[in-house]
N, C-alpha and C. Protein backbone atom coordinates (compact mmCIF):
# COMPACT_ATOMS: atom_id res chain seq x y z
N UNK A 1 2.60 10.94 -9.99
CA UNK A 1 2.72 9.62 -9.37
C UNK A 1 2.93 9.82 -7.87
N UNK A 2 2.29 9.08 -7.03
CA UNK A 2 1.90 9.24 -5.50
C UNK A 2 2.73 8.32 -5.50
N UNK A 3 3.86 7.97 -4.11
CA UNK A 3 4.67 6.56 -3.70
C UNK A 3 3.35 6.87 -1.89
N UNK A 4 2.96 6.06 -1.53
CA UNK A 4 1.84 5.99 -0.80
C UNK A 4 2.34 5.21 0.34
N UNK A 5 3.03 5.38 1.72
CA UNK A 5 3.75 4.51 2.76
C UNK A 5 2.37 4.10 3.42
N UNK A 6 2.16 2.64 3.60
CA UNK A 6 1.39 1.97 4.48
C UNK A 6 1.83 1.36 5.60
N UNK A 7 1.65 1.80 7.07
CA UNK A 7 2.55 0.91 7.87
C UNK A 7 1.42 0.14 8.72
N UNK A 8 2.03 -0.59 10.19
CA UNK A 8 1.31 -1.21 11.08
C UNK A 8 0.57 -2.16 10.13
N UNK A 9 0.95 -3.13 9.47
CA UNK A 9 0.04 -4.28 8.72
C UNK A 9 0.26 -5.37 9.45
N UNK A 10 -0.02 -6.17 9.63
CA UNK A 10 0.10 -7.35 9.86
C UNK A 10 0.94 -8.11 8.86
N UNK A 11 1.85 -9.39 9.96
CA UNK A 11 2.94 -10.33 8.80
C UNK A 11 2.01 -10.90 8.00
N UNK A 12 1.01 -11.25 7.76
CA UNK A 12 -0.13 -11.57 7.04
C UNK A 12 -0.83 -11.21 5.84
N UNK A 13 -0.51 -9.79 5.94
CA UNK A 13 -1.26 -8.82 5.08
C UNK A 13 -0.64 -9.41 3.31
N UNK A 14 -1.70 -9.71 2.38
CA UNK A 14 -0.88 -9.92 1.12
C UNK A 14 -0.96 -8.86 0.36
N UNK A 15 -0.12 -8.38 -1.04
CA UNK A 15 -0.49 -7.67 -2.03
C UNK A 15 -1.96 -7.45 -2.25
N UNK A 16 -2.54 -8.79 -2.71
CA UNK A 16 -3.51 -8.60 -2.93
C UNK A 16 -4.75 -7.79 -2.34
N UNK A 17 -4.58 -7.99 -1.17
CA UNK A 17 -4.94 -7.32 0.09
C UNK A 17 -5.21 -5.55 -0.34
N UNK A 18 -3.99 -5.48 -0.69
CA UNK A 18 -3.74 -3.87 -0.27
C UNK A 18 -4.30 -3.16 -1.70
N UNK A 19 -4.12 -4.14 -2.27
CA UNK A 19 -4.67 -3.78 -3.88
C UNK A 19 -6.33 -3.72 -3.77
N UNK A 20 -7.05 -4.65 -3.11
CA UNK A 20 -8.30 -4.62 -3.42
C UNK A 20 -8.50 -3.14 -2.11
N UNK A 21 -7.76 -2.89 -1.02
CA UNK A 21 -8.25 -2.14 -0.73
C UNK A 21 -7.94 -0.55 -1.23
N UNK A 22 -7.09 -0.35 -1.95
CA UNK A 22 -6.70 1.08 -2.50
C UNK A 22 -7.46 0.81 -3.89
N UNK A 23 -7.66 -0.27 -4.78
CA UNK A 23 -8.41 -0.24 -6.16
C UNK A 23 -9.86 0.81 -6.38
N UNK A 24 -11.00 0.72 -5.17
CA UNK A 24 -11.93 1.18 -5.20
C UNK A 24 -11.27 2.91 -5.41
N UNK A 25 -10.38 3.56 -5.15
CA UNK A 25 -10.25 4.64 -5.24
C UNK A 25 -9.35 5.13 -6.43
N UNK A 26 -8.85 4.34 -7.12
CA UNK A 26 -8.50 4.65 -8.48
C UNK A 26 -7.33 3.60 -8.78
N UNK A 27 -6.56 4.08 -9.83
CA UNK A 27 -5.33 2.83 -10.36
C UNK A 27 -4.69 3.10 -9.23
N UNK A 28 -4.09 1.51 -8.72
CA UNK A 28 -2.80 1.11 -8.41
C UNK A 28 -2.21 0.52 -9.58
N UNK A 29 -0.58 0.92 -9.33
CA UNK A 29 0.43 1.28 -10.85
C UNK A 29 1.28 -0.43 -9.76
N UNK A 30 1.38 0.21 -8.57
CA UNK A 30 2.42 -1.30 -8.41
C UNK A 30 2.51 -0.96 -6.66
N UNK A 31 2.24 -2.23 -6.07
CA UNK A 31 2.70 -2.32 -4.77
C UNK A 31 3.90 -2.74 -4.03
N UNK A 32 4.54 -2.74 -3.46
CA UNK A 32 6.03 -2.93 -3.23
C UNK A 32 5.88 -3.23 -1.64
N UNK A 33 6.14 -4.56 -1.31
CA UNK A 33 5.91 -5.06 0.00
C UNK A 33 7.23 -5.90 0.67
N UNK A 34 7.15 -5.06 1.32
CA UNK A 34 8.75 -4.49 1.91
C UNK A 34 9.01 -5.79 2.78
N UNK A 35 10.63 -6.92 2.62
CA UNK A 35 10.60 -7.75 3.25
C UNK A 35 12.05 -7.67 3.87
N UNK A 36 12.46 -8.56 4.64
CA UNK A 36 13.79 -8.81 5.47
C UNK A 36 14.72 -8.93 4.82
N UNK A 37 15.38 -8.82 4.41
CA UNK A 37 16.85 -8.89 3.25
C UNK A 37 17.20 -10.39 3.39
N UNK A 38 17.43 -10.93 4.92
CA UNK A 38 17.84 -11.92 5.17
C UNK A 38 17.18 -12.63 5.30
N UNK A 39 15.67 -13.13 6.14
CA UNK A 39 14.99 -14.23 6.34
C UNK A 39 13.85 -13.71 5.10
N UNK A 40 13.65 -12.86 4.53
CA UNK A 40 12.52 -12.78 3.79
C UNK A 40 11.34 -12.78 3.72
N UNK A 41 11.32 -12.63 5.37
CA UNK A 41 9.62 -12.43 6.20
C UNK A 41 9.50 -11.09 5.91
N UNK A 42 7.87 -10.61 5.59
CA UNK A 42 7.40 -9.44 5.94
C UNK A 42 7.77 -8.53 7.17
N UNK A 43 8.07 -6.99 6.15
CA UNK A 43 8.61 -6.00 7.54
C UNK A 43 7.48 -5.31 8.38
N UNK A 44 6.24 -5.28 7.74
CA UNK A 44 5.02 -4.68 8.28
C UNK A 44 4.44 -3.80 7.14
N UNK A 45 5.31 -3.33 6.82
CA UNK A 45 4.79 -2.56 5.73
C UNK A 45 4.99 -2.13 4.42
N UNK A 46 4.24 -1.14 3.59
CA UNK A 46 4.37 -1.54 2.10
C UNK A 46 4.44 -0.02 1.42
N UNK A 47 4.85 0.09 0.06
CA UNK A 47 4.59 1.27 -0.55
C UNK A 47 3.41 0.90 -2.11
N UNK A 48 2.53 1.54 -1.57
CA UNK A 48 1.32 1.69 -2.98
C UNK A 48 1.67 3.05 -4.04
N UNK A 49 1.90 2.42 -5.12
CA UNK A 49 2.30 3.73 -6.07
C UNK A 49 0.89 3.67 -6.77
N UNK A 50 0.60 4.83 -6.99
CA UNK A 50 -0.67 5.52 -7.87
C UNK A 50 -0.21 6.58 -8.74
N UNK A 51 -0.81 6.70 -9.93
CA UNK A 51 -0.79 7.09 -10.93
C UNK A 51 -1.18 8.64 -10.59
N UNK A 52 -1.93 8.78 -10.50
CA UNK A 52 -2.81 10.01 -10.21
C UNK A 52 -2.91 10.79 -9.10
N UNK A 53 -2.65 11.51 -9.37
CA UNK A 53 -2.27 11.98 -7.36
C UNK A 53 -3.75 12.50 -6.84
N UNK A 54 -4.77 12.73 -7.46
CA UNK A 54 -6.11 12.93 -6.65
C UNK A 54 -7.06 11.98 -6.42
N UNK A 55 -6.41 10.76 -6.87
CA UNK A 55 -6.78 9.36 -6.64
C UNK A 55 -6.26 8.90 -5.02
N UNK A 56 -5.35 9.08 -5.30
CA UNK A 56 -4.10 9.00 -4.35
C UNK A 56 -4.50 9.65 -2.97
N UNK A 57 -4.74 10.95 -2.99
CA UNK A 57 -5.16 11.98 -2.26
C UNK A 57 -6.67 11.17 -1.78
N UNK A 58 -7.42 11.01 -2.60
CA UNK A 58 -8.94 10.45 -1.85
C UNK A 58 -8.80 8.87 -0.76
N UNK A 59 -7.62 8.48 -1.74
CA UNK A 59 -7.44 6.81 -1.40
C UNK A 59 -6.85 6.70 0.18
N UNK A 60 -6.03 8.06 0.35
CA UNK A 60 -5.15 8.21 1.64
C UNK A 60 -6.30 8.72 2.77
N UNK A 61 -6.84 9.54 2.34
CA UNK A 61 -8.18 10.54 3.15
C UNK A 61 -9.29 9.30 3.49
N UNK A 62 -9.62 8.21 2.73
CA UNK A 62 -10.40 7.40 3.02
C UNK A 62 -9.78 6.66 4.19
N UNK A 63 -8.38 6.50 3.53
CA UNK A 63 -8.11 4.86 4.89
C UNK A 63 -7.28 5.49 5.47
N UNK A 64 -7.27 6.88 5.76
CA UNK A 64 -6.01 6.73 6.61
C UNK A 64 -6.44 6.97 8.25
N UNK A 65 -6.04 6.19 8.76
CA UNK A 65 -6.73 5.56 10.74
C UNK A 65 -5.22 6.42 11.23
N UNK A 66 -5.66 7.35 12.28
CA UNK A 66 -4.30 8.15 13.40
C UNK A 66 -5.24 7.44 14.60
């Protein structure tokens, strides 16, 4: 199991979002989109858990922008 840190998103960005874009590269198990404790706005960013770690591995190598 891969825990997968996504940062720099936009307050905008939904689950769904992040799901259709990590899906093409294998299962997403569960996304976890990290919010303010107190106001409950989006923090920027999220954790994608994957099942498979060479899923995981291709899914990161595809999108990952430095």
């Amino acid at each position: 199991m891969k825990n997968i840190y996504v940062g720099n998103l936009s307050f905008a960005t939904t689950e769904e979002a992040i799901r259709s874009l990590f899906t093409p590269y294998g299962t997403v198990e569960r996304i976890n989109m990290v919010t303010d404790r107190d106001t409950g706005q989006p923090r920027g960013f999220c954790f994608v858990e994957m099942p498979n770690d060479a899923e995981a591995a291709r899914a990161i190598a595809a999108i990952n922008v430095t």
